[in-house]
Protein backbone atom coordinates (compact mmCIF):
# COMPACT_ATOMS: atom_id res chain seq x y z
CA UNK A 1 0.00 0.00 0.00
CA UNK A 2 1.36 3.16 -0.84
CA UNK A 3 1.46 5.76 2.41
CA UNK A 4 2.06 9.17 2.79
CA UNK A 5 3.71 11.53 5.36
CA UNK A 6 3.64 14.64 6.14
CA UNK A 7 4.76 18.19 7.83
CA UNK A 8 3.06 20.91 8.58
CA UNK A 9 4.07 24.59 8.17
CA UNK A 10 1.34 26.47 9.55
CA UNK A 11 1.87 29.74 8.82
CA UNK A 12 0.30 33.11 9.95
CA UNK A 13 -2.60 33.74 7.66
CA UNK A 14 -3.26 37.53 9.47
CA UNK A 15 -2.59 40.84 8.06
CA UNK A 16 1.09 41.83 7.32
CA UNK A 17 3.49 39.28 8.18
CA UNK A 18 3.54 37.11 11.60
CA UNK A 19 5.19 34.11 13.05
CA UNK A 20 5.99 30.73 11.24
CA UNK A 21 4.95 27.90 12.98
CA UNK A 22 6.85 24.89 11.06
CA UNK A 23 7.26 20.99 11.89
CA UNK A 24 11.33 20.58 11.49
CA UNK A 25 11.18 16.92 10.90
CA UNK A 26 11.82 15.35 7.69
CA UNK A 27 9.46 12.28 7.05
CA UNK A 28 9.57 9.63 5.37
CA UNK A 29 7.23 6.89 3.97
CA UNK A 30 6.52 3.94 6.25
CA UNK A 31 5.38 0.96 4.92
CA UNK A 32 1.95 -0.21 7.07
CA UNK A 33 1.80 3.49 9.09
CA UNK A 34 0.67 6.45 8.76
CA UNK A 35 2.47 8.86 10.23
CA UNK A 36 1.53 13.06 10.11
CA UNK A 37 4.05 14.80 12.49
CA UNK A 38 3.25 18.26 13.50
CA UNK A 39 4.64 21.29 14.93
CA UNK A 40 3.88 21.44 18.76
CA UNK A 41 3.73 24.94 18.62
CA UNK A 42 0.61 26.01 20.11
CA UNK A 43 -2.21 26.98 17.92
CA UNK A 44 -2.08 28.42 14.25
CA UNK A 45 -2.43 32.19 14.17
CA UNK A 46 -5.93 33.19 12.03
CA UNK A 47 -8.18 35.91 11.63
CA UNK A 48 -11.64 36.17 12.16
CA UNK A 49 -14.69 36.25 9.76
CA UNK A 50 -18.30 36.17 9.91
CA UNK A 51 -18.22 34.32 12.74
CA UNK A 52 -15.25 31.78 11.31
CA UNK A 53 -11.48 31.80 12.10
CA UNK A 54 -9.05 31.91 8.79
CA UNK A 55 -5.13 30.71 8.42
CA UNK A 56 -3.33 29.46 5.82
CA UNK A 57 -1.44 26.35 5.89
CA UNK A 58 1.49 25.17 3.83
CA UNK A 59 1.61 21.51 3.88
CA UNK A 60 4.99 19.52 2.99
CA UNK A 61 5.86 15.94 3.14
CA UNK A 62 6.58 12.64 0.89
CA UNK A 63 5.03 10.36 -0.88
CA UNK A 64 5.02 7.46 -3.76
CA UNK A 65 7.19 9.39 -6.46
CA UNK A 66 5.47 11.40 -9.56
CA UNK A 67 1.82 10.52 -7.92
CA UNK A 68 -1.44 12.77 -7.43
CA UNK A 69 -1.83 14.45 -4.24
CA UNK A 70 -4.64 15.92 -2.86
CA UNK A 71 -4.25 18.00 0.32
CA UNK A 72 -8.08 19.18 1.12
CA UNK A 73 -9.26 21.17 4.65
CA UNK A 74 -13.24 20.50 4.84
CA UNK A 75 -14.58 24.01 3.97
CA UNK A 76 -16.35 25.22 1.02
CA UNK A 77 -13.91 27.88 -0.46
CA UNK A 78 -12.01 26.78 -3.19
CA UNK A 79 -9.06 27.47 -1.42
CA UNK A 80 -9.81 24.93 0.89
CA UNK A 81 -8.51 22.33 -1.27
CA UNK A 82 -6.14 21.90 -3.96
CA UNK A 83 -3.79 18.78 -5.72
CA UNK A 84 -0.39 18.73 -6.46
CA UNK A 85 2.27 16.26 -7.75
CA UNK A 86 4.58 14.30 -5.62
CA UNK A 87 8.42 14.84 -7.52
CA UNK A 88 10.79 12.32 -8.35
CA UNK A 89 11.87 12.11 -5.17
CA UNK A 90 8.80 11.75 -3.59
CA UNK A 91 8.38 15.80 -2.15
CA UNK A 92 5.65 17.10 -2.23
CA UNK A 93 4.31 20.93 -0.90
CA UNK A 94 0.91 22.57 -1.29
CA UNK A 95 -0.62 25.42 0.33
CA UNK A 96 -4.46 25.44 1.78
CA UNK A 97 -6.52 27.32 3.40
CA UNK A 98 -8.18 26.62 6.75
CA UNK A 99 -11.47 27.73 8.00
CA UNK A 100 -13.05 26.62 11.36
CA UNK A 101 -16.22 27.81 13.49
CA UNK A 102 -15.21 30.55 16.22
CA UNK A 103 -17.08 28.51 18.79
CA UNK A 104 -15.13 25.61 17.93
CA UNK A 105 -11.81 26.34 16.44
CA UNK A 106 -10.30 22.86 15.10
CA UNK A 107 -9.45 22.19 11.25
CA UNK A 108 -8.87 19.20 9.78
CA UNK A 109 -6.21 18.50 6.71
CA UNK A 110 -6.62 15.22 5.03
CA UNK A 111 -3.99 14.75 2.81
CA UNK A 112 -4.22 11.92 0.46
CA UNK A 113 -3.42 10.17 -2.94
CA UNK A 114 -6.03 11.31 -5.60
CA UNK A 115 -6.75 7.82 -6.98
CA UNK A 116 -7.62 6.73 -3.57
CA UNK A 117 -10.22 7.06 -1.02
CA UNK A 118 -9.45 9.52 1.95
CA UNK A 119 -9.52 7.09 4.86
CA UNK A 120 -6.60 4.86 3.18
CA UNK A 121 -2.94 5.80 2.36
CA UNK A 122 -3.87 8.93 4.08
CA UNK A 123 -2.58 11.29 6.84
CA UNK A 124 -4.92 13.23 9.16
CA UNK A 125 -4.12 16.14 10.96
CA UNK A 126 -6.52 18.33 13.46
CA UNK A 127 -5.60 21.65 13.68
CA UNK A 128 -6.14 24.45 16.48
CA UNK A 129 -6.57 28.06 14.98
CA UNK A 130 -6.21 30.91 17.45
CA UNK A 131 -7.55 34.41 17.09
CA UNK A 132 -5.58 37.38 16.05
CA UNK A 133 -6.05 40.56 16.61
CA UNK A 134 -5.97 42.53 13.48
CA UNK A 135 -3.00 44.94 13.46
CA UNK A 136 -3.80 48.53 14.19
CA UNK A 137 -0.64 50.02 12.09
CA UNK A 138 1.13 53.08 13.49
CA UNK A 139 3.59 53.95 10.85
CA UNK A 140 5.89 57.16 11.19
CA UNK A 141 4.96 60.16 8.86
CA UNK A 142 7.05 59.25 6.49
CA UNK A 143 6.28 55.41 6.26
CA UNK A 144 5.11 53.43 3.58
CA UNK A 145 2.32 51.57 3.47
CA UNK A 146 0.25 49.18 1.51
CA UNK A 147 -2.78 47.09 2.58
CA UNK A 148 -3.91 44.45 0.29
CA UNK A 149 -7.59 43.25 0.16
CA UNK A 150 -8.10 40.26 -1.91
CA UNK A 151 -9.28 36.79 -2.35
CA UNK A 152 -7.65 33.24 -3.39
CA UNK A 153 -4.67 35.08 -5.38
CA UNK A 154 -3.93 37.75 -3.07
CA UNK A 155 -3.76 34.88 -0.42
CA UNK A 156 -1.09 33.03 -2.73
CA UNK A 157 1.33 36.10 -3.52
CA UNK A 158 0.54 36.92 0.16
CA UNK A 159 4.45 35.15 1.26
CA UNK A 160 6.22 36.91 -1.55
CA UNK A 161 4.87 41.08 -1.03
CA UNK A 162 7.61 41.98 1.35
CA UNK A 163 10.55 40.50 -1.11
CA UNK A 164 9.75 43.28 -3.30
CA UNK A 165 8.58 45.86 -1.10
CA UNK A 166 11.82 46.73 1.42
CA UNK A 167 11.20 49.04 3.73
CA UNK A 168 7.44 49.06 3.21
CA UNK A 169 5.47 48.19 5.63
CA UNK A 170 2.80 45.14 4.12
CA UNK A 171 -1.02 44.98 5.11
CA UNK A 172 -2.71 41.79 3.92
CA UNK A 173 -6.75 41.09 4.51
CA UNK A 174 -7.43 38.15 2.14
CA UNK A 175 -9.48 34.92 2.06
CA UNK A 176 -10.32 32.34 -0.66
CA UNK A 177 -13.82 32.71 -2.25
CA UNK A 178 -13.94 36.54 -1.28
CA UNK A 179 -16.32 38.54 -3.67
CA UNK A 180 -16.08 42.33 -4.58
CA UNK A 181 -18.78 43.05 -1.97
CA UNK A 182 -16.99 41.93 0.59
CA UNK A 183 -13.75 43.20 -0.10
CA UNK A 184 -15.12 47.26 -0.50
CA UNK A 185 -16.67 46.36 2.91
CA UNK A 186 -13.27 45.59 4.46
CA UNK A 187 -12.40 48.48 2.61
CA UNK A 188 -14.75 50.98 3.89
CA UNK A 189 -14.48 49.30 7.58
CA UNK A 190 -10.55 49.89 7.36
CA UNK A 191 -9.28 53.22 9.35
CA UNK A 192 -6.72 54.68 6.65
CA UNK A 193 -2.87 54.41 8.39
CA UNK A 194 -0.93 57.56 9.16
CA UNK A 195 1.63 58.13 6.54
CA UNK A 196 1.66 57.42 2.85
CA UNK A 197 -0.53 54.67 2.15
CA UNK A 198 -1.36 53.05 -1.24
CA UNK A 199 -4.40 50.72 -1.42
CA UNK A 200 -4.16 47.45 -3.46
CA UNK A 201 -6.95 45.09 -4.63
CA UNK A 202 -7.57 41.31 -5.72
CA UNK A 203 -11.27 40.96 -6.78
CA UNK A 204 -13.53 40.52 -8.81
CA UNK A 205 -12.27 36.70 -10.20
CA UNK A 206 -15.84 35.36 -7.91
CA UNK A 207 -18.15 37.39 -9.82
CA UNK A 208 -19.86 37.69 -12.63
CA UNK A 209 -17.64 38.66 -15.70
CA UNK A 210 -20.34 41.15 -16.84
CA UNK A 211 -20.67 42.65 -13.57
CA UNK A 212 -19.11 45.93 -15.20
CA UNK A 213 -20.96 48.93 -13.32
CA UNK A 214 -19.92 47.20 -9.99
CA UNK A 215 -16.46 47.09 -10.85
CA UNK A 216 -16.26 50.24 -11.92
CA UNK A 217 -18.27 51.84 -8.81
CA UNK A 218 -15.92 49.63 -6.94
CA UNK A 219 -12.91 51.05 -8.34
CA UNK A 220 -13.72 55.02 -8.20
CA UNK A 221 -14.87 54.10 -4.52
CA UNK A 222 -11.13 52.63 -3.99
CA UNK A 223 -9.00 55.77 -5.05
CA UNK A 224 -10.99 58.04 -1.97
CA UNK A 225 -7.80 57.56 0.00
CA UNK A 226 -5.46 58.40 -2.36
CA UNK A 227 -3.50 55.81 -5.25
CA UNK A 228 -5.30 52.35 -5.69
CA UNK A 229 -3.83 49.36 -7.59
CA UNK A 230 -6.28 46.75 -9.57
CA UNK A 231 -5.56 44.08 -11.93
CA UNK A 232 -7.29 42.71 -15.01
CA UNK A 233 -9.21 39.36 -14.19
CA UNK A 234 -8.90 36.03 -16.32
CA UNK A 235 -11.77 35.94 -18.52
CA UNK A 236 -13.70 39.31 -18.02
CA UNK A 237 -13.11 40.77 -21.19
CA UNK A 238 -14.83 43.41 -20.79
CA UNK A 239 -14.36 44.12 -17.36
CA UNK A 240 -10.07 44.36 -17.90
CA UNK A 241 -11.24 47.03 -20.45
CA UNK A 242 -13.12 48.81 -18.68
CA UNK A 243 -10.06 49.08 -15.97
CA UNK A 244 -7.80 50.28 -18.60
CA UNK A 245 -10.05 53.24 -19.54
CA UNK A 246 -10.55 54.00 -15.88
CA UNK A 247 -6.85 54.05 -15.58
CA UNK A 248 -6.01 56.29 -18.51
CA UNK A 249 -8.05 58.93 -17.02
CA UNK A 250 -7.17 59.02 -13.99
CA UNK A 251 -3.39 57.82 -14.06
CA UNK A 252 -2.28 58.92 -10.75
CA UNK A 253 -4.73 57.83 -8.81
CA UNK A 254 -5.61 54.12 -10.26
CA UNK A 255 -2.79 51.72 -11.12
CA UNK A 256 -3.82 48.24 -13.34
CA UNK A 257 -1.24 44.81 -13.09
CA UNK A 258 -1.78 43.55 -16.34
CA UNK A 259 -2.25 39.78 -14.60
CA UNK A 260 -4.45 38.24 -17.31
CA UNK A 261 -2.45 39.09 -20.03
CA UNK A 262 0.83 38.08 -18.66
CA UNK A 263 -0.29 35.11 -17.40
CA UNK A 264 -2.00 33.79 -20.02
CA UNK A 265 1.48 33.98 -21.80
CA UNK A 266 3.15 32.03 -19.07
CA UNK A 267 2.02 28.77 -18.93
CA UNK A 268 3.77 27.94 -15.81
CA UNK A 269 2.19 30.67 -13.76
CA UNK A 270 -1.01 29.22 -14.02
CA UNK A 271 -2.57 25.93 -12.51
CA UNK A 272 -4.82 23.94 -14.46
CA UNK A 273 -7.76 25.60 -13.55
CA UNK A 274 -6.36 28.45 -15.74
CA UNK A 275 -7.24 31.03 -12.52
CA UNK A 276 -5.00 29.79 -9.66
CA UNK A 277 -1.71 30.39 -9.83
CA UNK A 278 1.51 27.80 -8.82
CA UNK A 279 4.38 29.17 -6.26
CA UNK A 280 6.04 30.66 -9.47
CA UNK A 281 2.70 32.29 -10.73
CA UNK A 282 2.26 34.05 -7.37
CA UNK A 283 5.91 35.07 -7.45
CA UNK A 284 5.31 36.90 -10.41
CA UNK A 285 2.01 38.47 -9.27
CA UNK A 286 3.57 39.61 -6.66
CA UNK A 287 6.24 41.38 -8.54
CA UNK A 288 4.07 42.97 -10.65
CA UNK A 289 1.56 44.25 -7.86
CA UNK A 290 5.14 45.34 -6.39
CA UNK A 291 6.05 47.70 -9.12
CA UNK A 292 2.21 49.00 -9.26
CA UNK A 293 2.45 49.74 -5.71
CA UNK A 294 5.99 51.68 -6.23
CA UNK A 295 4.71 53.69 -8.93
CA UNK A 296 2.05 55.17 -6.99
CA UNK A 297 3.92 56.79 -4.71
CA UNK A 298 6.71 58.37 -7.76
């Protein structure tokens, strides 16, 4: 029978960055066991909404070389599952998200081969998430600041921001599934931060393509604070061209990452979903929000 293990790397899923919570043990397949080993750190860092608590995990481990697996976390997001392929050595790493009911704050990852049934040649692992309060930032006068509000994507180029943002200081509210609604709500809930502050977005891939008007009310509502960063969405047409009219008449105040475009012509950057992007994908993303971000503030 083939088994897997597994580490986790639970990592802080809050805005801005926070503390890493990682298993540092390197496993290896048993035959006849199953065998998840886990940090015994003490809860994973989240943040609360509607009610639930959020993190992000990044799951590692080994299994039978060049096979299928699935690493899946019981909610309904899409985030809250996703497959990847063990490498020729067996190494395998995906990232999901987490989601668990305030009143009872305990995930579970099942992590499993995808030609297989869940409750063999699988690994288990219950997770406790721990609420975090959300940061209240106090930057000096002349501090930079972004704050990202996003979904899925914003979640995945989430670990990469601050590699291209030194000495700015990196705000990220983001959960898979998250719709433009919500995000202008987290928007217009947010107090602005002192200093200079630049607001980027990652919405609209949940919603209807032709939802046009929306977008657009979305996006004049964004730039009341001062320089706001979008980017086109796969597959909304007419959406993406919309956002480059709003952009050419107002170009200091509205910046657009041309993610749709680029991506489609980077076939690595892209899962096979065509929408999610892989580790190299959200690299990228996260180098162009980057230079969007920087030329705000020129």
């Amino acid at each position: 029978m083939r088994r897997i293990a597994c580490a986790l790397a639970l990592l802080f899923a809050a805005c801005g960055d926070g503390p890493e919570r990682t298993a540092r043990v390197t496993p290896t397949p048993t035959p006849g066991m199953i065998a998840p080993v886990v940090s015994a750190a003490s809860a994973l860092p989240a943040t609360a909404s509607a009610g639930r608590l959020i993190a992000t995990a990044t799951v590692r481990g080994v299994a039978e070389p060049r096979t299928r697996i699935v690493v899946s976390a019981g909610c309904e997001e899409e985030a809250c599952a996703t497959a990847t392929l063990a490498a020729p050595d067996g190494a395998f790493e995906a990232e999901v998200q987490l989601a668990a009911d305030a009143r009872r704050p305990v995930a579970t990852i099942v992590v499993a081969y995808e030609d297989r049934s869940a409750s063999i040649d699988s690994d288990r692992v219950a997770v406790e998430l721990t609420e975090q309060p959300t940061p209240t930032p106090t930057p000096a006068a002349n501090a930079r600041t972004v704050v990202v509000i996003g979904d899925s994507l914003a979640v995945g180029m989430r670990p990469y921001l601050s590699e291209f943002l030194g000495g700015w200081q990196v705000l990220v509210d983001a959960r898979g599934g998250r719709r433009l609604g919500e995000g202008m709500r987290r928007f217009d809930a947010a107090r602005p931060p002192e200093g200079r502050i630049v607001y980027a977005f990652s919405l609209f891939t949940n919603d209807p393509p032709d939802s046009v008007g929306a977008l657009e009310a979305a996006v004049r509502r964004s730039t009341s604070h001062g320089c706001a960063v979008w980017a086109t969405i796969t597959g909304a047409n007419e959406a993406n061209a919309r956002l480059q009219e709003l952009a050419a008449s107002t170009p200091d105040r509205l910046k657009v990452v041309r993610w749709a475009e680029r991506s489609q012509q980077e076939a690595s950057w892209l899962k096979a979903d065509g929408i999610h992007g892989t580790p190299a994908g959200y690299r990228n993303r996260a180098a162009l929000y980057a230079a969007a971000i920087k030329s705000c503030t020129e």
